[in-house]
PDB file of N, CA and C in Angstrom:
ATOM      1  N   UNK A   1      16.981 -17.176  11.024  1.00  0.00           N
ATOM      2  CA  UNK A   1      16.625 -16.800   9.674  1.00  0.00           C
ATOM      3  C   UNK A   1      17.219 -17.819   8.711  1.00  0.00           C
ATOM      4  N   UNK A   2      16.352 -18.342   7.772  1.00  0.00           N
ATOM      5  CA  UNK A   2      16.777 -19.091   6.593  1.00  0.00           C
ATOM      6  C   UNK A   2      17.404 -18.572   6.027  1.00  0.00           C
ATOM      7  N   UNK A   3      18.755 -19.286   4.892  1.00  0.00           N
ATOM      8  CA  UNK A   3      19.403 -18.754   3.793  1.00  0.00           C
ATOM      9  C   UNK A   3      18.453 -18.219   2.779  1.00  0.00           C
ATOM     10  N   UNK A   4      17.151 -18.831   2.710  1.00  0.00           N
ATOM     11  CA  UNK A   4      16.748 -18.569   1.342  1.00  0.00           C
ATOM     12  C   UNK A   4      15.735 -17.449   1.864  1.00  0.00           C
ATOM     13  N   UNK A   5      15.241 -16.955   2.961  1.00  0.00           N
ATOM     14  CA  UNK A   5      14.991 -15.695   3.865  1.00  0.00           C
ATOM     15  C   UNK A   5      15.531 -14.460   3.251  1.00  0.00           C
ATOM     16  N   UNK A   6      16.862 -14.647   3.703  1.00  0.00           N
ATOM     17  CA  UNK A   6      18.308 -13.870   3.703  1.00  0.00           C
ATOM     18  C   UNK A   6      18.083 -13.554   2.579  1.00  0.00           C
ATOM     19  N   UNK A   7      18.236 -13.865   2.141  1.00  0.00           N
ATOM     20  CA  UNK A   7      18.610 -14.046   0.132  1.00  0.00           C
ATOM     21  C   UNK A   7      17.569 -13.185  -0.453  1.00  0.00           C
ATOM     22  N   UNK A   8      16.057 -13.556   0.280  1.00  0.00           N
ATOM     23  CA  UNK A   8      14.695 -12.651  -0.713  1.00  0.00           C
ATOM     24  C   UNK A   8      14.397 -11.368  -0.071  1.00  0.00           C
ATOM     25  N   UNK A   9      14.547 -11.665   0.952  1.00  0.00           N
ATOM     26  CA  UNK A   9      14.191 -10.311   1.451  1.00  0.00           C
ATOM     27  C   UNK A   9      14.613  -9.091   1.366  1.00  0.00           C
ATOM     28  N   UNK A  10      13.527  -8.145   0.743  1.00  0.00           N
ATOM     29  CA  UNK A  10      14.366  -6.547   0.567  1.00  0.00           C
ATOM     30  C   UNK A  10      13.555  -5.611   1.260  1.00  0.00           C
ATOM     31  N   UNK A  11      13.158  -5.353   2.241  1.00  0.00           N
ATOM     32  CA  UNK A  11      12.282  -4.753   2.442  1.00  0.00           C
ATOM     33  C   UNK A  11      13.195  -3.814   3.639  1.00  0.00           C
ATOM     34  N   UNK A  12      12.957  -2.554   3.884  1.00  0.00           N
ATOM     35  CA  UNK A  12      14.060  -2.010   4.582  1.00  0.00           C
ATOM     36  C   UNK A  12      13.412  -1.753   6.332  1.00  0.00           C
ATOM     37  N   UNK A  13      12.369  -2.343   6.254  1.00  0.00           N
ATOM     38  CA  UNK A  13      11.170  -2.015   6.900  1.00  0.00           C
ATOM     39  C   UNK A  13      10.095  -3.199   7.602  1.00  0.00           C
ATOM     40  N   UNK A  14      10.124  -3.036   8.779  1.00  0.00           N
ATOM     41  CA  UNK A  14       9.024  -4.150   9.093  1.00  0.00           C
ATOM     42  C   UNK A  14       7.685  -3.850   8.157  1.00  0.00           C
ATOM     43  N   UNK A  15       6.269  -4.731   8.282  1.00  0.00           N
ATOM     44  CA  UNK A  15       5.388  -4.708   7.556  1.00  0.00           C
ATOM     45  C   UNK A  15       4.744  -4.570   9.252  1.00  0.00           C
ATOM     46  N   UNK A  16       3.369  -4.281   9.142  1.00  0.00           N
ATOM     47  CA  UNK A  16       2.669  -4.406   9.845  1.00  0.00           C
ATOM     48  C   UNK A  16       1.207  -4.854   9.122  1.00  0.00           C
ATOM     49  N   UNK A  17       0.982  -5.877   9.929  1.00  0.00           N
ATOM     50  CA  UNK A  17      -0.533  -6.649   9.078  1.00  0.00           C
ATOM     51  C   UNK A  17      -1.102  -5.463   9.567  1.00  0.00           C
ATOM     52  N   UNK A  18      -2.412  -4.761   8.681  1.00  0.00           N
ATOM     53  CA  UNK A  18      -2.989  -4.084   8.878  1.00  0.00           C
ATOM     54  C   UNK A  18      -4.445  -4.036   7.608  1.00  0.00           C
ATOM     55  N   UNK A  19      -5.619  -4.347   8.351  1.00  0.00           N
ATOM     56  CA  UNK A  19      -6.408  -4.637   6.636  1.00  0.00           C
ATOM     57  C   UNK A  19      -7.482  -3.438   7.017  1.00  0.00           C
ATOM     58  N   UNK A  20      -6.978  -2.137   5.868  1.00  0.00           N
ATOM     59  CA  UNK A  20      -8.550  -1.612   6.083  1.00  0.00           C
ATOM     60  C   UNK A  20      -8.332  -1.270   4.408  1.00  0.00           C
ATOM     61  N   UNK A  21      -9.916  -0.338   4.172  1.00  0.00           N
ATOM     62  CA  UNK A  21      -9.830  -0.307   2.469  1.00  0.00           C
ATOM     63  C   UNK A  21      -9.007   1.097   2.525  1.00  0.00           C
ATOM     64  N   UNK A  22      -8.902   1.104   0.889  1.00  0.00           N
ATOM     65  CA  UNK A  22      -7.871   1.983   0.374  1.00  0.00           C
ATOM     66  C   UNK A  22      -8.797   2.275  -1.347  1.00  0.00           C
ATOM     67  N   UNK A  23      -8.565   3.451  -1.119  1.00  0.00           N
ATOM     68  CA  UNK A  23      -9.133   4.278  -2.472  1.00  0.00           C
ATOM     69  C   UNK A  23      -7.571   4.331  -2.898  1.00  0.00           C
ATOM     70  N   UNK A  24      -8.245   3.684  -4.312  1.00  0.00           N
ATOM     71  CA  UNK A  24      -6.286   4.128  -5.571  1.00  0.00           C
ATOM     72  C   UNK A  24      -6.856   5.091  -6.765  1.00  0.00           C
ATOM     73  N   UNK A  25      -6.829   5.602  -6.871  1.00  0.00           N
ATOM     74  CA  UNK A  25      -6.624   6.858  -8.292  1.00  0.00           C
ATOM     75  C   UNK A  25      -4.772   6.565  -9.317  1.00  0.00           C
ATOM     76  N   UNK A  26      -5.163   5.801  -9.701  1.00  0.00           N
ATOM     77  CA  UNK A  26      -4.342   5.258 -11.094  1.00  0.00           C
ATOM     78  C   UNK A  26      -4.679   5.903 -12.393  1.00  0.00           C
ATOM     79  N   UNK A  27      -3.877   5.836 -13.168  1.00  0.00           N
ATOM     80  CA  UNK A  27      -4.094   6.480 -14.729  1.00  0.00           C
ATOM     81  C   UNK A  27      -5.328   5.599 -15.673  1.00  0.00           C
ATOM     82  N   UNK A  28      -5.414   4.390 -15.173  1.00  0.00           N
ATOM     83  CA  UNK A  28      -6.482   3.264 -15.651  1.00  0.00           C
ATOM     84  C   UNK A  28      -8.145   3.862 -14.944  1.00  0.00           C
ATOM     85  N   UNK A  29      -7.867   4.914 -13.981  1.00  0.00           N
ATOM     86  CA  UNK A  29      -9.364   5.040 -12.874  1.00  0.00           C
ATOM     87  C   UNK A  29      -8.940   4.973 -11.516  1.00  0.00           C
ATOM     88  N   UNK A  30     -10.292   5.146 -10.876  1.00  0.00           N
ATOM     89  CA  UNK A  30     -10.463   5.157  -9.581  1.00  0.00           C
ATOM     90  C   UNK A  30     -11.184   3.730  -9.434  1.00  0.00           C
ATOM     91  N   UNK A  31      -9.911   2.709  -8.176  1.00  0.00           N
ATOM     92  CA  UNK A  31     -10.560   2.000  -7.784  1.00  0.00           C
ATOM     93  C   UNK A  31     -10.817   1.676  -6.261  1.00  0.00           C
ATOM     94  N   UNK A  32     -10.867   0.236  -5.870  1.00  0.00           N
ATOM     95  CA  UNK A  32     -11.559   0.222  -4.483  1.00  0.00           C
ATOM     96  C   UNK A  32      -9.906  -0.871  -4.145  1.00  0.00           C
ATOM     97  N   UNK A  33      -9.875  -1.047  -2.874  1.00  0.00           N
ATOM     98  CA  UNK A  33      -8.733  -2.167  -2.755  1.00  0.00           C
ATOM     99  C   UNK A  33      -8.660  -1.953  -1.226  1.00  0.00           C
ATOM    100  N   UNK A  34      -7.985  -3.336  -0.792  1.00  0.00           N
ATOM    101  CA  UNK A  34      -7.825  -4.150   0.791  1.00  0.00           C
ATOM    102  C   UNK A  34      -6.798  -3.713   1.608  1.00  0.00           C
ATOM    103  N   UNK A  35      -5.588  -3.411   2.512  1.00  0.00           N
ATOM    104  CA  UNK A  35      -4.333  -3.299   2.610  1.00  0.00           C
ATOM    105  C   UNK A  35      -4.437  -4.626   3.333  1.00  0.00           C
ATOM    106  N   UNK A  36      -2.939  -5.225   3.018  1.00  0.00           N
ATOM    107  CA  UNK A  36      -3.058  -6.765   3.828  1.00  0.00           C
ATOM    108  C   UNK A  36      -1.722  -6.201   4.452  1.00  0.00           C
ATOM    109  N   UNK A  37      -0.455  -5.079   4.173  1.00  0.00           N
ATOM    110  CA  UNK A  37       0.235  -4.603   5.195  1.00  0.00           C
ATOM    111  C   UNK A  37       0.848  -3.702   4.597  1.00  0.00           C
ATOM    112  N   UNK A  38       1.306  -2.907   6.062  1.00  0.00           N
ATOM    113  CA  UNK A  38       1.986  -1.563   6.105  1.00  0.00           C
ATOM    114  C   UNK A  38       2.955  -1.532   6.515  1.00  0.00           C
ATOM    115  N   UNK A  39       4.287  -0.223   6.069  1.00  0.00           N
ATOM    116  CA  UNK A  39       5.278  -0.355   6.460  1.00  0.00           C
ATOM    117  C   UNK A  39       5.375   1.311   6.330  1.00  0.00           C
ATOM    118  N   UNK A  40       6.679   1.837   6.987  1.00  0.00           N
ATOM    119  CA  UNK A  40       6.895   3.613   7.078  1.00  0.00           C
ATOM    120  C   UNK A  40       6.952   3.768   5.514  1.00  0.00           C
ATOM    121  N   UNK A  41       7.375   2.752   4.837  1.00  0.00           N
ATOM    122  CA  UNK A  41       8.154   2.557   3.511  1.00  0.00           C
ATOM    123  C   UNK A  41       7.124   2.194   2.384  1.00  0.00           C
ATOM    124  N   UNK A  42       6.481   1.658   2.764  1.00  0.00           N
ATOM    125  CA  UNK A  42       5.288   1.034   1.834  1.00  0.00           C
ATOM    126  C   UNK A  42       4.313   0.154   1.871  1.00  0.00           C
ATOM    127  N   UNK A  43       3.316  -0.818   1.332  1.00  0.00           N
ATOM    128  CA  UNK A  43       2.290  -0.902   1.340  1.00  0.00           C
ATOM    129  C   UNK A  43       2.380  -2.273   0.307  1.00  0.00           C
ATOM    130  N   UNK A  44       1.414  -3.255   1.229  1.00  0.00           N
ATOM    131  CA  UNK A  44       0.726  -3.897   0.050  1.00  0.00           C
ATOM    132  C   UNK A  44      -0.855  -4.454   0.263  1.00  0.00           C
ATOM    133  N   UNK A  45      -1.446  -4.293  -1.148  1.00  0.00           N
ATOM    134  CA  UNK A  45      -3.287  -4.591  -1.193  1.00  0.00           C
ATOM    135  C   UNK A  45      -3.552  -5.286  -2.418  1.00  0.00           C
ATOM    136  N   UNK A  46      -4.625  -5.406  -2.085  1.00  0.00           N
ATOM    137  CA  UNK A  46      -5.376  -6.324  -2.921  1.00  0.00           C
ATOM    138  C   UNK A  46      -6.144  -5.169  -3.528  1.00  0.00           C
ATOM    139  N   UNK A  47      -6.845  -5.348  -5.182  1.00  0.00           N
ATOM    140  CA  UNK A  47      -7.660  -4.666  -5.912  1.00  0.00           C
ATOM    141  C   UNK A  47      -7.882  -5.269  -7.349  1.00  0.00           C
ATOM    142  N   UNK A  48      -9.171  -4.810  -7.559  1.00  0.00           N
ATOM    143  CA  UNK A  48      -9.195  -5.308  -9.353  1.00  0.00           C
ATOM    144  C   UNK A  48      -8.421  -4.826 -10.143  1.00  0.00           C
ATOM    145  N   UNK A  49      -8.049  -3.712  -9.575  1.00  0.00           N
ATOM    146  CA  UNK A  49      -7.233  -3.290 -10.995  1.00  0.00           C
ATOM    147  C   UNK A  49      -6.031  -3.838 -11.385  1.00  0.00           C
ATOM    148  N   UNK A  50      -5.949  -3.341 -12.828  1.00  0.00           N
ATOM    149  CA  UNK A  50      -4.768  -3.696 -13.579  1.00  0.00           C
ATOM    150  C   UNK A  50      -3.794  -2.770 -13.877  1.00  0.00           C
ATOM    151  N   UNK A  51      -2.456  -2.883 -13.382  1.00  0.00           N
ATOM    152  CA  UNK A  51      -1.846  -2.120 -13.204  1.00  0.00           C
ATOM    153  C   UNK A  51      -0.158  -2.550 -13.419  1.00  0.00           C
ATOM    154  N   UNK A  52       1.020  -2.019 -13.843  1.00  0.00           N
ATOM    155  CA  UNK A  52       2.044  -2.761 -13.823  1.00  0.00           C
ATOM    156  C   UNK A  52       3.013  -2.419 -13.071  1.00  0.00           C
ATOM    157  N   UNK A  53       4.353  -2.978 -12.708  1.00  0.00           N
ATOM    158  CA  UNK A  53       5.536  -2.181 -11.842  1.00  0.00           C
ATOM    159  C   UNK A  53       5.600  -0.986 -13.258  1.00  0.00           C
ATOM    160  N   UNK A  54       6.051  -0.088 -11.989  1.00  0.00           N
ATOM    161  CA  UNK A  54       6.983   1.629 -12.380  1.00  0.00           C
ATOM    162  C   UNK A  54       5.531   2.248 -12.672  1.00  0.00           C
ATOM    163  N   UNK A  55       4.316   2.111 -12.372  1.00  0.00           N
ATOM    164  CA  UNK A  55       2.990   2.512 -12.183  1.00  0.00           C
ATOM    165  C   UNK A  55       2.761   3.675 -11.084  1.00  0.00           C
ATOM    166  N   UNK A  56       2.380   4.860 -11.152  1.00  0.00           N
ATOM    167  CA  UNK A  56       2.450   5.856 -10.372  1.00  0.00           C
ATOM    168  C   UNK A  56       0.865   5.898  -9.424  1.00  0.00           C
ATOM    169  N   UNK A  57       0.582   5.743  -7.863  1.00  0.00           N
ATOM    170  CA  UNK A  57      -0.843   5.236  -7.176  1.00  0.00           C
ATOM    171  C   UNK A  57      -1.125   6.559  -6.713  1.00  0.00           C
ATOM    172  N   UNK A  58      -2.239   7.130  -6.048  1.00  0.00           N
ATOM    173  CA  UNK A  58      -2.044   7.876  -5.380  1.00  0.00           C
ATOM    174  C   UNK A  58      -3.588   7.099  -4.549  1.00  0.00           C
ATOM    175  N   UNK A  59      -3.255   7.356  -3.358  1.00  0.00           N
ATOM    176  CA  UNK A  59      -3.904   6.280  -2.178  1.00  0.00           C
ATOM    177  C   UNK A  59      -4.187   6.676  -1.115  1.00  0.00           C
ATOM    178  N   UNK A  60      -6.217   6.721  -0.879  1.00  0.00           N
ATOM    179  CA  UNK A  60      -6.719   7.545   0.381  1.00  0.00           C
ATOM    180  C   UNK A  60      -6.753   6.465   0.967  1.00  0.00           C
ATOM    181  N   UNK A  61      -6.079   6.518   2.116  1.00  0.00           N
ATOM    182  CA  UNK A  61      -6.384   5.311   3.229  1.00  0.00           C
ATOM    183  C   UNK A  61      -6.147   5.978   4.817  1.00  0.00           C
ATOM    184  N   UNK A  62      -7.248   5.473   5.096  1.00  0.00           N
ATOM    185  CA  UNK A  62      -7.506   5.552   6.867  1.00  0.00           C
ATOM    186  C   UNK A  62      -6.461   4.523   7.846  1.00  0.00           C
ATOM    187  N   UNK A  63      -5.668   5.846   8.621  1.00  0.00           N
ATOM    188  CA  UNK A  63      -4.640   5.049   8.631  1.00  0.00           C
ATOM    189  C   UNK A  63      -4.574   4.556  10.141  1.00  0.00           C
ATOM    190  N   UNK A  64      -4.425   3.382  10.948  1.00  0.00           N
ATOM    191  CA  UNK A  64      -4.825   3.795  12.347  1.00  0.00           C
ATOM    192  C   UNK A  64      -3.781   4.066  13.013  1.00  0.00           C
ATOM    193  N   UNK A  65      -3.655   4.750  14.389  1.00  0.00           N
ATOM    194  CA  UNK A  65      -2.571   5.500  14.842  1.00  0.00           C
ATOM    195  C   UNK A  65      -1.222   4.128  15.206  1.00  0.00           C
ATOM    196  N   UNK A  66      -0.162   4.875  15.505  1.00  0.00           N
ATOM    197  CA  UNK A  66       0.606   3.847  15.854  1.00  0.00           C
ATOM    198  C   UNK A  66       1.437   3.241  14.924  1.00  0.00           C
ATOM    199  N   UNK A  67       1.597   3.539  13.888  1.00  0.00           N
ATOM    200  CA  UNK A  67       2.232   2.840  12.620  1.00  0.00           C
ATOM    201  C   UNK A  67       3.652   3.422  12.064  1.00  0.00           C
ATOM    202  N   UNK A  68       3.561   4.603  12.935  1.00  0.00           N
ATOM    203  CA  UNK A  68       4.864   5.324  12.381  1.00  0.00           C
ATOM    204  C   UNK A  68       4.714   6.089  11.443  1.00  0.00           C
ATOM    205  N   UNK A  69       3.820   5.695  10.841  1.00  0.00           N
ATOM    206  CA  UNK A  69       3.350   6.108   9.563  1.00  0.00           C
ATOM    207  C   UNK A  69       2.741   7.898   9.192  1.00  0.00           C
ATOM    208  N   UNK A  70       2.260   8.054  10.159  1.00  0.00           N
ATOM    209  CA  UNK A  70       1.423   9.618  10.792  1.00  0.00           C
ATOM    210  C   UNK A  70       0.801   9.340  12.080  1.00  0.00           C
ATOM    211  N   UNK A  71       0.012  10.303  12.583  1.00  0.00           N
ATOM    212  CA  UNK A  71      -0.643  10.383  13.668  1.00  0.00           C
ATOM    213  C   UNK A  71      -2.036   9.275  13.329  1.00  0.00           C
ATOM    214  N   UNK A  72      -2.376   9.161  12.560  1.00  0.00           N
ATOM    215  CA  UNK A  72      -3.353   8.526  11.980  1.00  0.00           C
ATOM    216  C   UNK A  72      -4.302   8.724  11.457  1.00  0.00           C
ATOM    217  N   UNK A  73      -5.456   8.529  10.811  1.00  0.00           N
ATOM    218  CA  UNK A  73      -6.994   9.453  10.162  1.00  0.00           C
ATOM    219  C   UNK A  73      -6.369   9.116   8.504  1.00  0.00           C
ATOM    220  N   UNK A  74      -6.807  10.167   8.245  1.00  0.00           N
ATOM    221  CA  UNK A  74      -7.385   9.992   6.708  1.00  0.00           C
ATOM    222  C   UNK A  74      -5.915  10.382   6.133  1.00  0.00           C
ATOM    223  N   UNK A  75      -5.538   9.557   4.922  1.00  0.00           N
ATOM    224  CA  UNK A  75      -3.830  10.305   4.894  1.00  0.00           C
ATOM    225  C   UNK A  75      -3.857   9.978   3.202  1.00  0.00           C
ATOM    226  N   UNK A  76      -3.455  10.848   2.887  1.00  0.00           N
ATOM    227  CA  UNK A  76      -3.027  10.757   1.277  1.00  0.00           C
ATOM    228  C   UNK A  76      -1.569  10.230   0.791  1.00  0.00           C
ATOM    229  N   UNK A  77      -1.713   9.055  -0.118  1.00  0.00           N
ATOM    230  CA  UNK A  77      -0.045   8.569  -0.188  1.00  0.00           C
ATOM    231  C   UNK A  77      -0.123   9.112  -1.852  1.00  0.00           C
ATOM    232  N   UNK A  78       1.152   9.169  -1.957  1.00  0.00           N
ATOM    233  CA  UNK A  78       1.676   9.137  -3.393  1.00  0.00           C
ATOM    234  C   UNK A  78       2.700   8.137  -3.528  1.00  0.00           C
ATOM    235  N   UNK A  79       2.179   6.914  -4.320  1.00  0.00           N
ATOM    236  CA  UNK A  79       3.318   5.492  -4.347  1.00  0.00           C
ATOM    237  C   UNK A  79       3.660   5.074  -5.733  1.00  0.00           C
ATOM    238  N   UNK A  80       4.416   4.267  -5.482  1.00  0.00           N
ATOM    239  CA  UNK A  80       5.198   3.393  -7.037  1.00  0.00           C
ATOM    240  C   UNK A  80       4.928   2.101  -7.067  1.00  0.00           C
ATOM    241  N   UNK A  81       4.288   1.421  -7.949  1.00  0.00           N
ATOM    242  CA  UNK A  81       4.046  -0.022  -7.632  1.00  0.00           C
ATOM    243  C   UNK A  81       5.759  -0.875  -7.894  1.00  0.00           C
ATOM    244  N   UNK A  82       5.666  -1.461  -7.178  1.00  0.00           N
ATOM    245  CA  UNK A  82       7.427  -2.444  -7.510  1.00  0.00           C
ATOM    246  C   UNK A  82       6.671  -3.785  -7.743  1.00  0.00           C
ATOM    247  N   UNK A  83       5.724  -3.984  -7.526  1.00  0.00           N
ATOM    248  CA  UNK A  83       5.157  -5.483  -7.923  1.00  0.00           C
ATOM    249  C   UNK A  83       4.194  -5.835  -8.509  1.00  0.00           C
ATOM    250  N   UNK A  84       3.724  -7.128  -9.222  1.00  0.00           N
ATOM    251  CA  UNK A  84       2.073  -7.249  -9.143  1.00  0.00           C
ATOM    252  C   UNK A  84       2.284  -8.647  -9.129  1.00  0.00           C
ATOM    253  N   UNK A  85       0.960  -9.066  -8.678  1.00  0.00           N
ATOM    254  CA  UNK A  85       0.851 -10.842  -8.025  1.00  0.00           C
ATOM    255  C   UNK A  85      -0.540 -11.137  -8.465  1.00  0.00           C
ATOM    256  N   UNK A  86      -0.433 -11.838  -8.974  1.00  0.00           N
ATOM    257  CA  UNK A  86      -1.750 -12.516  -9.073  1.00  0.00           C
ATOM    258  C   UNK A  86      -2.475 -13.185  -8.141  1.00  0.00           C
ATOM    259  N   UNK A  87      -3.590 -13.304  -7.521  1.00  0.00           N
ATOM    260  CA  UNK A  87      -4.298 -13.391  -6.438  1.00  0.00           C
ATOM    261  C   UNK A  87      -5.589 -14.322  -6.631  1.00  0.00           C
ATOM    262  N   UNK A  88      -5.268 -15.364  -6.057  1.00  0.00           N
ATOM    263  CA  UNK A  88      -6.846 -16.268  -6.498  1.00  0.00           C
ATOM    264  C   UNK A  88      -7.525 -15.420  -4.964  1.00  0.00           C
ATOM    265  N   UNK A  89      -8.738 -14.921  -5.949  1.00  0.00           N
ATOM    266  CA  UNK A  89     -10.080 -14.303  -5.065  1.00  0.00           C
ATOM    267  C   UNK A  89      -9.884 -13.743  -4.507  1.00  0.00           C
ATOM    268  N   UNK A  90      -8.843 -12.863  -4.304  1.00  0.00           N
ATOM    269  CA  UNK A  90      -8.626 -11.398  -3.589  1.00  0.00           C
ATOM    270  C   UNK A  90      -8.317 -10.522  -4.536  1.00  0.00           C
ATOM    271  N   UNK A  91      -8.197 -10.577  -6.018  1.00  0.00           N
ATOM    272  CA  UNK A  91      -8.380  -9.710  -6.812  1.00  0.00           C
ATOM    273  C   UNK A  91      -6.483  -9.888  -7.488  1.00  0.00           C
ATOM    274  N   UNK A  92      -6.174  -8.644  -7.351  1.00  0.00           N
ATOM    275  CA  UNK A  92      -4.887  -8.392  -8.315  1.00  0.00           C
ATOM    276  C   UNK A  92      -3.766  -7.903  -6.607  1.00  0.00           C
ATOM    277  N   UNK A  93      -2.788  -8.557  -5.819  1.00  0.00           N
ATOM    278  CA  UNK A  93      -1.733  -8.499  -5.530  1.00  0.00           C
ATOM    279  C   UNK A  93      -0.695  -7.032  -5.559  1.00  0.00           C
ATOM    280  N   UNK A  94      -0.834  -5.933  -5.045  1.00  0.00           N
ATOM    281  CA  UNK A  94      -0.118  -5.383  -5.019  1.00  0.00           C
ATOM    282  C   UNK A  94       1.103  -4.330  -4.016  1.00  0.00           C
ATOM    283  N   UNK A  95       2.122  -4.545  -4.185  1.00  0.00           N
ATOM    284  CA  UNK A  95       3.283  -4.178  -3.705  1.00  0.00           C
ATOM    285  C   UNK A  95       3.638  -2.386  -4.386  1.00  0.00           C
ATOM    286  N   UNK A  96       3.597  -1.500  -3.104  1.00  0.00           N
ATOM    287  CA  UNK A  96       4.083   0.238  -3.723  1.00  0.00           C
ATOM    288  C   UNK A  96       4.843   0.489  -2.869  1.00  0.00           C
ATOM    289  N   UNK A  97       5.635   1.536  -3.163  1.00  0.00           N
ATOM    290  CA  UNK A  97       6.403   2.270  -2.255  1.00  0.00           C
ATOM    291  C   UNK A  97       6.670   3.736  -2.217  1.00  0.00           C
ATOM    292  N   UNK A  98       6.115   3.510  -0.960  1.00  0.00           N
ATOM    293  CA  UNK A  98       5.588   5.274  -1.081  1.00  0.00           C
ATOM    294  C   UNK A  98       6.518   6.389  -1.177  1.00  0.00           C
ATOM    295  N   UNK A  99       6.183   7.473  -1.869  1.00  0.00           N
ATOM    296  CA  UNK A  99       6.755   8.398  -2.517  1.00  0.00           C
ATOM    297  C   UNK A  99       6.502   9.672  -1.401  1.00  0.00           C
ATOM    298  N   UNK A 100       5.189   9.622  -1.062  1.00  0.00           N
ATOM    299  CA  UNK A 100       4.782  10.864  -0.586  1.00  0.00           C
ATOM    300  C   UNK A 100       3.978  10.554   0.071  1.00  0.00           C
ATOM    301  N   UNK A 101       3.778  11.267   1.815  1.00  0.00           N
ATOM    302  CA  UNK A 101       2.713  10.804   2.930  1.00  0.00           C
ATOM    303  C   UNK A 101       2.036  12.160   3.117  1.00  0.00           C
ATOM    304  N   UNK A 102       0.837  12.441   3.196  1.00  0.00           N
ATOM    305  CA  UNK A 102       0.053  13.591   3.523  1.00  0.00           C
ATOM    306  C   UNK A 102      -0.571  13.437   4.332  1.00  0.00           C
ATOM    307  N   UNK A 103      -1.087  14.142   5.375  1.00  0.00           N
ATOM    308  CA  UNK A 103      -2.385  13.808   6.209  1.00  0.00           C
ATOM    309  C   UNK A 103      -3.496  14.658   5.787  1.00  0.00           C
ATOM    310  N   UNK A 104      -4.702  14.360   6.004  1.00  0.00           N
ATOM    311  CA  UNK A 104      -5.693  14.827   5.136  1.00  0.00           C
ATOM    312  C   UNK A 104      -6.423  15.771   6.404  1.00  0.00           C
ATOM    313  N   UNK A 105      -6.714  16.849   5.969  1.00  0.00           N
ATOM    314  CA  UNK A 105      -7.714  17.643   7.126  1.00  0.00           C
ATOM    315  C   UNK A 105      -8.595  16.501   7.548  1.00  0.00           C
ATOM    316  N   UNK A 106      -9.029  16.761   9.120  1.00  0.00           N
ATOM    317  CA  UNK A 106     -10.271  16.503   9.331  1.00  0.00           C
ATOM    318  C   UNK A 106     -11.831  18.029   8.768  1.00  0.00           C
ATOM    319  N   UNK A 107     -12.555  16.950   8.473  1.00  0.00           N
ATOM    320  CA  UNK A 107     -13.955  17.705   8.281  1.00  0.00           C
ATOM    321  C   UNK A 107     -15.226  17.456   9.550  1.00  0.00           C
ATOM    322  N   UNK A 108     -15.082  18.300  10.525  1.00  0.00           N
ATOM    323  CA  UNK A 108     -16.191  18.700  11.306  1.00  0.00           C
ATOM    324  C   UNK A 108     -17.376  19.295  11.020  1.00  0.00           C
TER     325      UNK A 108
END
């Protein structure tokens, strides 16, 4: 590990690359967005929206099994954005940390 590694990293949590879409319901609307990775802890995606840190998400995403995260399927988060990044052509950069994990009924 690099010093300058050492130094940035805060994350308490591995990431796991993981890209599927993600519905966000923000105070700005309902939008559409990417996950580029997952963690037990939190989340980061890509989306148009505009949004700032201390921003409250709430986030339907299909989650696949294996992540630690839940059993997997359809799961409702409740998150905090801690970041935003600007993103050439993947939209708006964002970093949350989740507050609250739900799993969502299945519908048969």
């Amino acid at each position: 590990m690099t010093q300058r590694t050492a130094n940035t990293e805060r994350r308490s949590r591995q990431r796991v690359p993981v890209r599927v879409p993600v519905e966000l319901r923000h105070p700005s609307g309902d939008h559409q967005g990417m996950t580029r990775d997952l963690s037990s802890t939190g989340i980061f995606l890509y989306s148009e929206a505009g949004m700032k840190a201390g921003s409250k998400l709430e986030l339907v995403i299909m989650l696949p099994p294996g992540l630690g995260l839940a059993p997997g399927g359809w799961t409702l988060c409740e998150a905090t954005v801690v970041r935003v990044e600007e993103s050439t052509g993947k939209g708006v950069g964002i970093a949350a940390t989740f507050d609250r994990i739900a799993r969502l009924p299945e519908i048969v």
